[in-house]
Protein backbone atom coordinates (compact mmCIF):
# COMPACT_ATOMS: atom_id res chain seq x y z
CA UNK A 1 63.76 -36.35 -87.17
CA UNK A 2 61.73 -33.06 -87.42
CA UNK A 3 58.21 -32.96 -85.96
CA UNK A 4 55.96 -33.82 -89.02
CA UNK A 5 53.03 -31.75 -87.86
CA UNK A 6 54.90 -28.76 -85.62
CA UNK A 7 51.53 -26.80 -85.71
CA UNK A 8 49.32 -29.32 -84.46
CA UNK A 9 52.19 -30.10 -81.84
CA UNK A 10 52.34 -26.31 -81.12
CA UNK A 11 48.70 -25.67 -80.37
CA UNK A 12 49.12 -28.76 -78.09
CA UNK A 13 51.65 -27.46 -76.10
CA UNK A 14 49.42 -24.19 -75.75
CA UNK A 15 46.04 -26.03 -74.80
CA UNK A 16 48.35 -27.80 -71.77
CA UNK A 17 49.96 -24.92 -70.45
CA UNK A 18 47.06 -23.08 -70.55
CA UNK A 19 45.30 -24.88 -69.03
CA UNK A 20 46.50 -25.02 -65.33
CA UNK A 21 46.88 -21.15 -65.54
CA UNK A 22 43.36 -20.83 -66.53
CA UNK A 23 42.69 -23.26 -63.03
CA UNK A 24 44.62 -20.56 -60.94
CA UNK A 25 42.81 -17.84 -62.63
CA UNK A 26 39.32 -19.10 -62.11
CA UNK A 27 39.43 -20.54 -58.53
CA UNK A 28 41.20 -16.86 -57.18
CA UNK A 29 38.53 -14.75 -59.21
CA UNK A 30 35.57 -16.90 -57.23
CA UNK A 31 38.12 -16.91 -54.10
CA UNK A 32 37.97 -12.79 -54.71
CA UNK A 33 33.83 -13.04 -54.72
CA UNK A 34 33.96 -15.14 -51.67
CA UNK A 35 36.16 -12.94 -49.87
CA UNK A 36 33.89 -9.69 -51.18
CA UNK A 37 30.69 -11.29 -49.90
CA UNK A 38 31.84 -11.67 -46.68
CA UNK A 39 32.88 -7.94 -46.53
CA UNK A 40 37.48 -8.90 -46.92
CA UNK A 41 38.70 -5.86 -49.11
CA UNK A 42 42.20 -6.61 -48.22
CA UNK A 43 42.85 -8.35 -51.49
CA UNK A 44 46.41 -7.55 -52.39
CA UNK A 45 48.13 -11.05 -52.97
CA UNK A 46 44.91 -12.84 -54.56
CA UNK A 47 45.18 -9.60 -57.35
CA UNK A 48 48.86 -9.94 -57.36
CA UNK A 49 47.98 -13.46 -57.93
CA UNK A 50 45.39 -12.86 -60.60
CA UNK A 51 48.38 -10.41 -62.45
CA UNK A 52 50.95 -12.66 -62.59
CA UNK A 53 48.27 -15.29 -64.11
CA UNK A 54 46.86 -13.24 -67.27
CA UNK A 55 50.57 -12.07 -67.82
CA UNK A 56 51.91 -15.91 -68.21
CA UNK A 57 48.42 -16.42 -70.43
CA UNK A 58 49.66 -13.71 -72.07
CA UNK A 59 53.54 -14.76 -72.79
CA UNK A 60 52.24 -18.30 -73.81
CA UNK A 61 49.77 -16.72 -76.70
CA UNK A 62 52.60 -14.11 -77.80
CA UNK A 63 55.23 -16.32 -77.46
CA UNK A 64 53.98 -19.80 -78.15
CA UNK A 65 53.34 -18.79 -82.08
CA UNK A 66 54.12 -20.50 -85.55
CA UNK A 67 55.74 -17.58 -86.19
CA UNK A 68 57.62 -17.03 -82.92
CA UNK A 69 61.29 -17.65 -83.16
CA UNK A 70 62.91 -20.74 -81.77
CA UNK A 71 64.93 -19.00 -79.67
CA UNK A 72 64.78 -18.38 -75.91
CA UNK A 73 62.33 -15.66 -75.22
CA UNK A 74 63.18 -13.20 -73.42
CA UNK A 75 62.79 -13.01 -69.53
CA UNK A 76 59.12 -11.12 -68.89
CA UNK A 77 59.08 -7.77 -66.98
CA UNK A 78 58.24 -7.79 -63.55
CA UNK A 79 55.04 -8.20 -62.73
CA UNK A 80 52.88 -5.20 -62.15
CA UNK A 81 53.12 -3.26 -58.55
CA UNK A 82 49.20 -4.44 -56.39
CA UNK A 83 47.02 -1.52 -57.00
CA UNK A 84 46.66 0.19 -53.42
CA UNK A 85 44.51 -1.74 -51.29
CA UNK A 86 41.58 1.00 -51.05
CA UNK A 87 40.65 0.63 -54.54
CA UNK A 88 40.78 -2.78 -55.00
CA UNK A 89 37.71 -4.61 -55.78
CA UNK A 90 36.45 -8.16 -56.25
CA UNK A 91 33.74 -8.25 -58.50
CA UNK A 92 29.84 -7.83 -56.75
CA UNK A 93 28.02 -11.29 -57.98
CA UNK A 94 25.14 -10.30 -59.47
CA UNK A 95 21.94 -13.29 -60.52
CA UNK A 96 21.76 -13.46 -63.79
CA UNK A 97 17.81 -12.67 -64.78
CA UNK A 98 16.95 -15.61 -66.58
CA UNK A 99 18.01 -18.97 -64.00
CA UNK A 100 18.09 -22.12 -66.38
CA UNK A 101 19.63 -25.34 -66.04
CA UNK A 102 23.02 -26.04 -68.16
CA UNK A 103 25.16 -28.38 -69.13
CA UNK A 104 29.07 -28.00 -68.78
CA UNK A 105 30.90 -30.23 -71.36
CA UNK A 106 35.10 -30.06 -70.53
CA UNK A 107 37.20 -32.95 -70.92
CA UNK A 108 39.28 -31.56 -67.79
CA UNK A 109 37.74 -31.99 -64.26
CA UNK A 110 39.20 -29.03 -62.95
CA UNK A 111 37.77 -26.68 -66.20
CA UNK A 112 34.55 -28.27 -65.31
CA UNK A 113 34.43 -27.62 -61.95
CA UNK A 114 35.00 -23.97 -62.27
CA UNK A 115 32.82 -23.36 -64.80
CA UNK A 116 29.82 -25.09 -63.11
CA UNK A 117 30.68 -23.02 -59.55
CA UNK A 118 30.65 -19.54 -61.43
CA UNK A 119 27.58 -20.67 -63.14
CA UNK A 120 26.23 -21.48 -59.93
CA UNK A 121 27.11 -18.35 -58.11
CA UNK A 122 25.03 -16.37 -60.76
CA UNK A 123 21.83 -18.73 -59.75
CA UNK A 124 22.02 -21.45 -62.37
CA UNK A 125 21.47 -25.64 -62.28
CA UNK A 126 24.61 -27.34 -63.37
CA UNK A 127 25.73 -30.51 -64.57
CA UNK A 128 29.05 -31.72 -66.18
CA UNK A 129 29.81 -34.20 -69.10
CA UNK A 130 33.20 -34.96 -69.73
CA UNK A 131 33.05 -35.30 -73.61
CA UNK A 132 30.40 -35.18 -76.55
CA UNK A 133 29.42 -38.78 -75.96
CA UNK A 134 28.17 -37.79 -72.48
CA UNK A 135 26.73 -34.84 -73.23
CA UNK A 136 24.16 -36.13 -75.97
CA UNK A 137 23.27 -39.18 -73.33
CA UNK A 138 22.86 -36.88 -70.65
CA UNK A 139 20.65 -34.37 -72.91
CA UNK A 140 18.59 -37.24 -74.28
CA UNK A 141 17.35 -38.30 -70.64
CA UNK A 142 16.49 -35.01 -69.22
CA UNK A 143 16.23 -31.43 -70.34
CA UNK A 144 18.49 -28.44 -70.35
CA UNK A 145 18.10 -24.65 -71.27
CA UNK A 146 22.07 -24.38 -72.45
CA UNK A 147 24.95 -26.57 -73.11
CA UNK A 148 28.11 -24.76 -72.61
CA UNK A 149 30.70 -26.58 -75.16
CA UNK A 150 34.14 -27.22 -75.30
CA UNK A 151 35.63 -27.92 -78.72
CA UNK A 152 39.01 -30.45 -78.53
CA UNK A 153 37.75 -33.27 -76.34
CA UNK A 154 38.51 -36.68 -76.57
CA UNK A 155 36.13 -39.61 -77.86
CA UNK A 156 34.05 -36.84 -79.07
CA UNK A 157 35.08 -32.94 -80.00
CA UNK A 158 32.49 -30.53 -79.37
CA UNK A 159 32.14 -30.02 -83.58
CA UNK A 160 31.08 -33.71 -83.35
CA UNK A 161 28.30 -33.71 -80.43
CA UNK A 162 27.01 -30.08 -81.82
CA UNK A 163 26.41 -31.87 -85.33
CA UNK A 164 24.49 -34.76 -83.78
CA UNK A 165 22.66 -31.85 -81.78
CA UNK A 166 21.52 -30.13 -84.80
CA UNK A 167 20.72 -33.70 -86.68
CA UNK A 168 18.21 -34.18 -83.68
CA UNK A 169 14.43 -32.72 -83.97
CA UNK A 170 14.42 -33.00 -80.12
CA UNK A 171 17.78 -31.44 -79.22
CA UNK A 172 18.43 -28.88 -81.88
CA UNK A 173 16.55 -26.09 -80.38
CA UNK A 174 19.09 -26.03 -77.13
CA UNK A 175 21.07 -23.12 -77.46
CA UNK A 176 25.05 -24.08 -77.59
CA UNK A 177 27.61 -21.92 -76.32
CA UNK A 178 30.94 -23.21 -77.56
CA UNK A 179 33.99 -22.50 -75.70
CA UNK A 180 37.58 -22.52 -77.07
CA UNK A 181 41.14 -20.75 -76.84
CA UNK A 182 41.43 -17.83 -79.06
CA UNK A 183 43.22 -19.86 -81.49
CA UNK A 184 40.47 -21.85 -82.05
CA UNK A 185 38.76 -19.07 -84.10
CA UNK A 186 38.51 -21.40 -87.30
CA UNK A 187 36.85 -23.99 -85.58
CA UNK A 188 34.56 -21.58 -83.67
CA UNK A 189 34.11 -19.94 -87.04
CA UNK A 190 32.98 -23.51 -88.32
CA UNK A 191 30.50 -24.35 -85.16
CA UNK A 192 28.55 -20.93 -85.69
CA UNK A 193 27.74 -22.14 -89.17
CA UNK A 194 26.25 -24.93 -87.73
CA UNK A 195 23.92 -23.57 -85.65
CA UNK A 196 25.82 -23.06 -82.26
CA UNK A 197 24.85 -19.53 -80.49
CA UNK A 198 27.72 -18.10 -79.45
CA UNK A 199 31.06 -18.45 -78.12
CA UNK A 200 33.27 -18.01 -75.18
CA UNK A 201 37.31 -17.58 -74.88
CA UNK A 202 39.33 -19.13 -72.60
CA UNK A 203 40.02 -17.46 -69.75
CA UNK A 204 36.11 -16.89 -68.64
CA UNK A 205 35.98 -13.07 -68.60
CA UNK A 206 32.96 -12.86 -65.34
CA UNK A 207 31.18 -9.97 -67.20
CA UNK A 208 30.63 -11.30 -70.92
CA UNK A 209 30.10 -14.91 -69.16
CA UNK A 210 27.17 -13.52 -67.62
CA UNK A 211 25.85 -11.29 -70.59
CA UNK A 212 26.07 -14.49 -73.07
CA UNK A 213 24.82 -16.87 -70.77
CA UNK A 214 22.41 -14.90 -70.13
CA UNK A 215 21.12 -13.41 -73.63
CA UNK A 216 21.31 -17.08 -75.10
CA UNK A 217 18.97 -18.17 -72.04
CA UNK A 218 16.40 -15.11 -72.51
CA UNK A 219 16.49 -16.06 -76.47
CA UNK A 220 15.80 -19.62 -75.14
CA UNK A 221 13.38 -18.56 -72.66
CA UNK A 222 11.30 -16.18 -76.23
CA UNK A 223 11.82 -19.56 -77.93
CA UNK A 224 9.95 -21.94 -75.15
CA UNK A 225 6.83 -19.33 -75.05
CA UNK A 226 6.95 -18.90 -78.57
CA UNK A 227 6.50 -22.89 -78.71
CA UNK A 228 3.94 -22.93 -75.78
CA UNK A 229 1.50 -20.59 -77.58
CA UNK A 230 1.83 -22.67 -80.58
CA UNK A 231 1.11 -25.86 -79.60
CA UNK A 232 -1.71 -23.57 -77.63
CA UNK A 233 -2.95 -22.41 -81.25
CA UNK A 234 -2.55 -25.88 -82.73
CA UNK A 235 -4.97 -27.88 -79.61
CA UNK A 236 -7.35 -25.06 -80.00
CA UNK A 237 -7.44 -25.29 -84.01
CA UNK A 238 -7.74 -28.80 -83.44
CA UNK A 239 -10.57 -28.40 -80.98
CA UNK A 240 -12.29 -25.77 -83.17
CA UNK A 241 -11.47 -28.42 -86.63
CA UNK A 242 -13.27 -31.19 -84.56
CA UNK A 243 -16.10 -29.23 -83.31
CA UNK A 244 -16.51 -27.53 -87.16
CA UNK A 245 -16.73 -31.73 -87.98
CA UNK A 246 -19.05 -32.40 -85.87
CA UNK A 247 -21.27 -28.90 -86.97
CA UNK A 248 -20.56 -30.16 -90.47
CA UNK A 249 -22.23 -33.93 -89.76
CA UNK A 250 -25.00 -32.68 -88.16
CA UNK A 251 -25.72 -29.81 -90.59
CA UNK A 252 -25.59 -33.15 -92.81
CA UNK A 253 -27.60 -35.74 -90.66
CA UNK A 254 -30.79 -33.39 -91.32
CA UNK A 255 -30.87 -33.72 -94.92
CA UNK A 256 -33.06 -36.10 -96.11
CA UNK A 257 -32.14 -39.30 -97.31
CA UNK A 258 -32.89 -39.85 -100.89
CA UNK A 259 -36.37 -40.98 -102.24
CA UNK A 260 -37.75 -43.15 -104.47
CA UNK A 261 -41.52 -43.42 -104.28
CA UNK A 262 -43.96 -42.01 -105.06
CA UNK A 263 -41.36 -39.61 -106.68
CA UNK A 264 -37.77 -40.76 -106.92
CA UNK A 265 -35.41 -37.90 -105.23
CA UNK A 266 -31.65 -37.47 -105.70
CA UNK A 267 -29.25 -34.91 -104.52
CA UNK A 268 -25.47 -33.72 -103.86
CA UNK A 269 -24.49 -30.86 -101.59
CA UNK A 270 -20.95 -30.06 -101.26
CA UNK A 271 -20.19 -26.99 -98.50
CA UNK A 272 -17.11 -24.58 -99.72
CA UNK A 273 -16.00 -24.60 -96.12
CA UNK A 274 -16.25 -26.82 -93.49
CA UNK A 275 -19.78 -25.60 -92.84
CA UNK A 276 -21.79 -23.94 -95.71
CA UNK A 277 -24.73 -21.70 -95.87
CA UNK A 278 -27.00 -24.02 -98.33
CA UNK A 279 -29.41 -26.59 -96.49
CA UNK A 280 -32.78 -27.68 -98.47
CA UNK A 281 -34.70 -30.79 -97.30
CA UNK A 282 -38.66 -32.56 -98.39
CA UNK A 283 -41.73 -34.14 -96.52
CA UNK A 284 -45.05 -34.87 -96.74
CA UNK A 285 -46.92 -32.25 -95.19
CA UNK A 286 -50.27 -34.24 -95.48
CA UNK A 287 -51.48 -37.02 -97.27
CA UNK A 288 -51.45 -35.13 -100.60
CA UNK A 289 -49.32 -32.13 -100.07
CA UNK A 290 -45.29 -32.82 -100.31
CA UNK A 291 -42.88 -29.96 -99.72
CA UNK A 292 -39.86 -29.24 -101.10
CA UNK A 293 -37.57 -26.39 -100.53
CA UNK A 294 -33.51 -25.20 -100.88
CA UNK A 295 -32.48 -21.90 -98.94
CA UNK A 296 -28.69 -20.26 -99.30
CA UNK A 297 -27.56 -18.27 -96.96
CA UNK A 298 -24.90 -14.99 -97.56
CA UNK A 299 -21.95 -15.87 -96.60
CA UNK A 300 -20.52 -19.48 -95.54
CA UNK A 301 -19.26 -20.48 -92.02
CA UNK A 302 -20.42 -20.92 -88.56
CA UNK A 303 -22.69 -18.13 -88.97
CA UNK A 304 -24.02 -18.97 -92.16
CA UNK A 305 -24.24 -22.34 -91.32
CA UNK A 306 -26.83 -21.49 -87.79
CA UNK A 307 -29.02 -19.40 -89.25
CA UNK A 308 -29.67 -21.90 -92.39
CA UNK A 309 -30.51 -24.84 -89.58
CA UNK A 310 -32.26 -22.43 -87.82
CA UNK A 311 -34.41 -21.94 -90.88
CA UNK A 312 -34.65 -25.65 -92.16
CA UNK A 313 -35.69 -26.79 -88.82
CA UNK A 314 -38.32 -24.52 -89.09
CA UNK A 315 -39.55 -25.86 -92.00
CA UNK A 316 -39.40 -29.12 -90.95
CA UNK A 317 -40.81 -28.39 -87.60
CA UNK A 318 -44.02 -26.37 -89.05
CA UNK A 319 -43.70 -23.98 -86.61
CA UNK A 320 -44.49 -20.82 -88.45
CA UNK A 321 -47.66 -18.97 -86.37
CA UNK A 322 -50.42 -19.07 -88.11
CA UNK A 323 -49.18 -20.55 -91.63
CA UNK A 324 -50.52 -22.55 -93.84
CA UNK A 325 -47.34 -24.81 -94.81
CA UNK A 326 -49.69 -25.93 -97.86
CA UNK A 327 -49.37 -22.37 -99.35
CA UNK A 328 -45.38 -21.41 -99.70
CA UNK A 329 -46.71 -17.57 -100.02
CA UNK A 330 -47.37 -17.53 -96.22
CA UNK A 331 -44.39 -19.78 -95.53
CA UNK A 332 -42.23 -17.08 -97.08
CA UNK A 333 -43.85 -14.38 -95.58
CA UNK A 334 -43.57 -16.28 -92.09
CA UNK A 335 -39.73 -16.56 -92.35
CA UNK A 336 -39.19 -13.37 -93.55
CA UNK A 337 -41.05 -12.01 -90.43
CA UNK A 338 -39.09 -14.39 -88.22
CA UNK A 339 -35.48 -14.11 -89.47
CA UNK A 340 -35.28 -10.32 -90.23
CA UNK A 341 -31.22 -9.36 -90.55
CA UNK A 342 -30.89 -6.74 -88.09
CA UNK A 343 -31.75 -9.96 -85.55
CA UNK A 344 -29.59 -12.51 -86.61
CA UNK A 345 -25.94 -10.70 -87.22
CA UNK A 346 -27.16 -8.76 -90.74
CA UNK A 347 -27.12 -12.08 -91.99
CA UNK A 348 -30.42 -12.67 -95.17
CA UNK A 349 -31.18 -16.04 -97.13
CA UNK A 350 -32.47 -16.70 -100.39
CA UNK A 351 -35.22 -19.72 -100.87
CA UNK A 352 -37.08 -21.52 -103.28
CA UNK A 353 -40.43 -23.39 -101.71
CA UNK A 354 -42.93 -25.76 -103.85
CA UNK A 355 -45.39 -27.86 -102.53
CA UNK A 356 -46.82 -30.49 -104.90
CA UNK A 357 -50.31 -31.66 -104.50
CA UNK A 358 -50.45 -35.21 -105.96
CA UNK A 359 -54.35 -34.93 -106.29
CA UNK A 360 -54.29 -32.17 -109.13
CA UNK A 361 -50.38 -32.34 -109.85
CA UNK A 362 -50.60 -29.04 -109.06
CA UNK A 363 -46.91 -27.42 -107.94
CA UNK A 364 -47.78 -24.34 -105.83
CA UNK A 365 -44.41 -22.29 -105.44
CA UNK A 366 -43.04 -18.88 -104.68
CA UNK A 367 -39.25 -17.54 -104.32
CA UNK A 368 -37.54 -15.42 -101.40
CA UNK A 369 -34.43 -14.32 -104.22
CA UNK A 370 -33.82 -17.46 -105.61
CA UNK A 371 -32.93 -18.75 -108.63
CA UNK A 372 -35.74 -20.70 -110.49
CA UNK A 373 -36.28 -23.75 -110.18
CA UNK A 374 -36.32 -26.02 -113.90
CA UNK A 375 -38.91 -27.84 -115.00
CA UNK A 376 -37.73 -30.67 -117.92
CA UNK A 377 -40.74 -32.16 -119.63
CA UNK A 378 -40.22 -34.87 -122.91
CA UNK A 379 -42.29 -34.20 -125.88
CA UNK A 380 -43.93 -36.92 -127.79
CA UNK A 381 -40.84 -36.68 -130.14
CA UNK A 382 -38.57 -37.97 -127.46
CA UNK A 383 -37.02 -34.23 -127.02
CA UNK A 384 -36.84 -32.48 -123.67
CA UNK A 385 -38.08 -28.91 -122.79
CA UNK A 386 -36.52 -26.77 -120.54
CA UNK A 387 -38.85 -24.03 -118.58
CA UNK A 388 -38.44 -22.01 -115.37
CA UNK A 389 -40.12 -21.85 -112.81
CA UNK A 390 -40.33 -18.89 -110.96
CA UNK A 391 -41.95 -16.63 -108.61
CA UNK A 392 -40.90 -13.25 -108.30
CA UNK A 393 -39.59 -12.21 -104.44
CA UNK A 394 -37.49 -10.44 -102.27
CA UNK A 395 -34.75 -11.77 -100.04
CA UNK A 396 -35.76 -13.00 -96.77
CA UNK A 397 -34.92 -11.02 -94.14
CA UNK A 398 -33.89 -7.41 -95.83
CA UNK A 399 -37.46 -5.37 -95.74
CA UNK A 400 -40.43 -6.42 -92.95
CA UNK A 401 -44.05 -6.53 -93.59
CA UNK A 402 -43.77 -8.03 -96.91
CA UNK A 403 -45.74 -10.30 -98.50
CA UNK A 404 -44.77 -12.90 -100.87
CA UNK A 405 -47.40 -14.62 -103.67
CA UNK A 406 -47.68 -17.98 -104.99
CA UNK A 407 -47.60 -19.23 -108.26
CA UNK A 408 -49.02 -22.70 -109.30
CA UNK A 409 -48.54 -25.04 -112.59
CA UNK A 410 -49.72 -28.48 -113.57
CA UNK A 411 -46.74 -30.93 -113.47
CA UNK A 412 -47.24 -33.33 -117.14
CA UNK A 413 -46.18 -36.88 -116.71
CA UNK A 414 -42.71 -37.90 -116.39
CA UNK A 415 -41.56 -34.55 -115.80
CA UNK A 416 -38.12 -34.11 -114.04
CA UNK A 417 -37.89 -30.66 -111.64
CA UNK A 418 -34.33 -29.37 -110.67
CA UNK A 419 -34.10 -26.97 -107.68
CA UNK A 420 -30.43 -25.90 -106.60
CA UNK A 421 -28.68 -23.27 -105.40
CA UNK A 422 -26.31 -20.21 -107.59
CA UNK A 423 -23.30 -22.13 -106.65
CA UNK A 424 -24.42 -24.57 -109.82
CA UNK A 425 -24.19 -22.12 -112.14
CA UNK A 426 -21.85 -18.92 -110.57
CA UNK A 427 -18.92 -20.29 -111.37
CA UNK A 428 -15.52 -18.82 -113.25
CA UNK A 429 -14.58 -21.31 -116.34
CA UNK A 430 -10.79 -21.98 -118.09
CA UNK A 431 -11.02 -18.22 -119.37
CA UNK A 432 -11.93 -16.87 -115.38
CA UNK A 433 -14.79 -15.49 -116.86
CA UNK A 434 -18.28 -15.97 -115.11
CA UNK A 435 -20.10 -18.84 -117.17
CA UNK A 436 -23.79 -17.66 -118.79
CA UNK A 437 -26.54 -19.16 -116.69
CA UNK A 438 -28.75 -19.18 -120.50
CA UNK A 439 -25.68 -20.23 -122.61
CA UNK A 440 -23.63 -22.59 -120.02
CA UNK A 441 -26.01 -24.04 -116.99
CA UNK A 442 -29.14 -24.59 -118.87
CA UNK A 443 -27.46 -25.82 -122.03
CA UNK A 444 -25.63 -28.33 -119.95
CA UNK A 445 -29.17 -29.15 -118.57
CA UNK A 446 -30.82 -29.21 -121.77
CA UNK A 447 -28.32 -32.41 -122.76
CA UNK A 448 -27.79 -34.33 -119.69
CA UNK A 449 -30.86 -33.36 -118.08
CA UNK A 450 -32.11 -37.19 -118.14
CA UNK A 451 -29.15 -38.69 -116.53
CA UNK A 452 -29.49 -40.52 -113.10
CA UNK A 453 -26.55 -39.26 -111.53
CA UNK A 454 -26.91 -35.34 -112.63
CA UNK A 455 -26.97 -33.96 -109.30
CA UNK A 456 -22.91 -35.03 -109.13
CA UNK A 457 -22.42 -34.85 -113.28
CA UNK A 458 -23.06 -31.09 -112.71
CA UNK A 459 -20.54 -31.16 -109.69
CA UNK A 460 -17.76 -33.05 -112.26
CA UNK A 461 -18.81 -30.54 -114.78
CA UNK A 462 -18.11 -27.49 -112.17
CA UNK A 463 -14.73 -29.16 -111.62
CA UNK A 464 -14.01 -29.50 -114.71
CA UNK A 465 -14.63 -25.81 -115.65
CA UNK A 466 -12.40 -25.01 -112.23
CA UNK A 467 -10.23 -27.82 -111.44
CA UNK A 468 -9.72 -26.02 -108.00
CA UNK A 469 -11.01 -28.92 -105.53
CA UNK A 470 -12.58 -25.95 -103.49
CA UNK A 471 -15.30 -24.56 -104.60
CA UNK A 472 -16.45 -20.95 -104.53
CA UNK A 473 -19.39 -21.16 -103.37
CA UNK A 474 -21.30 -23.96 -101.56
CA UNK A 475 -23.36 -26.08 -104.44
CA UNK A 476 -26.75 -28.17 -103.46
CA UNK A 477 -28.54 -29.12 -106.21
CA UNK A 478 -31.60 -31.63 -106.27
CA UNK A 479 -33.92 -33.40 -108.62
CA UNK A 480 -37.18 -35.03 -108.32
CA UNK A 481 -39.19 -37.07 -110.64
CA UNK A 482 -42.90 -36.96 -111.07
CA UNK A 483 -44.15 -40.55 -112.17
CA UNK A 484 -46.61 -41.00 -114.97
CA UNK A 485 -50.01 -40.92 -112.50
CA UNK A 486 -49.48 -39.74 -109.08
């Protein structure tokens, strides 16, 4: 009966005779480096032996075809004449530059064994598997810089174990070498496409051995640095992400809580970065005097973010030399005396500053570049007026030796003030065209200026003009109701 599968049987019958020759060949080319090191040139037999072993490798591949005729082949030549002793030479072992542990993977013994001693002449860690099976239990309890891959093994081909490799987050980066016969080229094709690095034919030339052992290990070697200085990067943006947390509670912590009597204060600050450049904050000064105040910062940030603490803590603090924190002229001028740019990283701030005197209702106020604040007051007819208020003045921090001015108005009963920062109004609606502060902002005001909760509807109404859940700018904005009688 004829052979059903004559190919299969045919590269069989390749892979076994090959494979002893292959034995011979390896163990007299290390024999040759032995001999070399220890200064033997006379190597005439061992090359003769060498010869005679690439020219049966080479009848069995010419011979041993599909498309070789049946018949008897015909006897080989003689083998070569020795080359004269004098110019004989074994090759000079050389350590490959990159040293890295790998694992040999051969179902034959002798295949591994070979392998493993060239690898360790060249300065390498070995250790062996016999099949796929071994190799993946092997590389999943300790680690190795290259796996060196045979493909027709037993239990488990090397197509099979380099699959589960590349299936596996922790094993896929190993770089895989597969080796195979040179009519393998199919399947080596096939193992390429899946990710292996290279490959090397059977017999092991020394020279491209080293040079692809070696380039896969120095790509390894790019890969493991590559990885170190990343998971460097990512600890030190974590570190820096927690820190710019803990910046961004404590920039929080200082803002007052909410009040309710003798005026009843609400706010909602939302930073466009982790830490913002808006801070504001109230207290009573004296008995009768309560301050109230929003600053903004260029810029957003760490930097933006130190100087505006800096400057709310002064506030808070009262220490402004000779000021009179009752009179926001002189508070103005103080800061703008102690926070000029050229000082603090050519970084300025705007600022709005009242102080309300509850024995005259009396707001006092002047501006560093702000917008105005907005007074609503309800007419007898149950409508709402809108007016600014405003005090004409430079940024803080740009020009010295100037002077700011105060302003004062009588607050009527059950009037409603809103201080905030540009970010409430500087904003790009559905068209990406900057809203009008007259049109927009204060016609928004104008209708839902009464509501309880405005400091966040205005925040829903800047998302809903830009539904981007980052905002452009940071946005404070704060309101505080003045009762009937103080």
């Amino acid at each position: 009966m004829s052979d059903p599968n004559p190919t299969s049987n045919l590269a069989a019958l390749r892979h076994d005779l090959r494979t002893p020759i292959n034995h011979i060949l390896g163990y007299s080319e290390l024999l040759a480096e032995d001999l070399a090191d220890q200064g033997i040139k006379n190597l005439g037999d061992l090359e003769k032996v060498q010869i005679a072993a690439k020219q049966l490798l080479g009848l069995i591949d010419s011979r041993l075809t599909d498309s070789a005729s049946p018949a008897l082949p015909e006897s080989p030549k003689p083998l070569a004449e020795p080359v004269p002793e004098a110019t004989i030479q074994a090759p000079t072992p050389t350590l490959a530059t990159l040293a890295g542990r790998i694992l040999v993977v051969d179902d034959h013994p002798d295949n591994r064994d070979v392998l493993a001693k060239r690898l360790q002449r060249q300065g390498h860690q070995t250790a062996q598997a016999k099949d796929g099976q071994q190799a993946l239990e092997m590389l999943a309890a300790s680690p190795f810089d290259l796996v060196l891959l045979d493909i027709l093994m037993p239990t488990m081909d090397g197509t099979t174990a380099l699959g589960h490799m590349k299936a596996d987050p922790a094993l896929r980066h190993i770089p895989v070498i597969m080796i195979s016969a040179l009519d393998e080229i199919e399947s080596v094709v096939s193992c390429i496409e899946m990710g292996a690095e290279d490959f090397l034919p059977k017999p092991f030339n020394p020279t491209l051995l080293r040079a692809r052992i070696g380039a896969s290990l120095e790509k390894k070697a790019f890969r493991d640095q590559e990885q170190a200085y990343l998971h460097q990067i990512e600890e030190t943006q974590k570190r820096l992400a927690d820190e710019l947390q803990e910046a961004a509670r404590y920039v929080t912590s200082i803002l007052p809580p909410p009040m309710e009597h003798p005026f009843s204060i609400a706010w909602a600050y939302t930073p466009s970065t982790e830490l913002g450049g808006d801070s504001f904050g109230y207290h009573w000064i004296d008995s009768t005097h309560f301050a109230i105040y929003l600053l903004d910062v260029c810029g957003h940030g760490v930097g933006a973010a130190l100087l505006s603490v800096a400057a709310i803590n002064v506030l808070r603090s009262g220490s402004l030399h000779e000021t009179d924190f009752r009179d926001p002229g002189q508070v103005l001028t103080g800061l703008n005396a102690s926070f000029q740019m050229e000082q603090h990283n050519n970084m300025y701030f705007t600022i709005w500053y009242g102080v309300f005197d509850t024995a005259t209702r009396t707001l006092h106020h002047a501006s560093g570049g702000h917008p105005p604040a907005i007074l609503l007051t309800p007419g007898e007819d149950g409508s709402n007026t809108l007016s600014e208020v405003r005090c004409p003045g430079t940024l803080i921090g740009v020009m010295p030796d100037i002077s700011f001015e105060s302003e004062s108005q009588v607050i009527p009963p059950n009037a409603r003030l809103f201080v905030y920062c540009d970010g409430a109004y500087e904003i790009k609606g559905p068209d990406g065209k900057m809203l009008d502060f007259d049109t927009d902002f204060l016609t928004f005001l104008q209708e839902h200026g009464r509501s309880p909760s405005l400091p966040d509807d205005v925040l829903a109404w800047i998302h809903s003009m830009n539904p981007d859940p980052v905002l452009d700018d940071d946005y404070s904005f704060i309101t505080i109701d003045f009762p009937a009688t103080s």
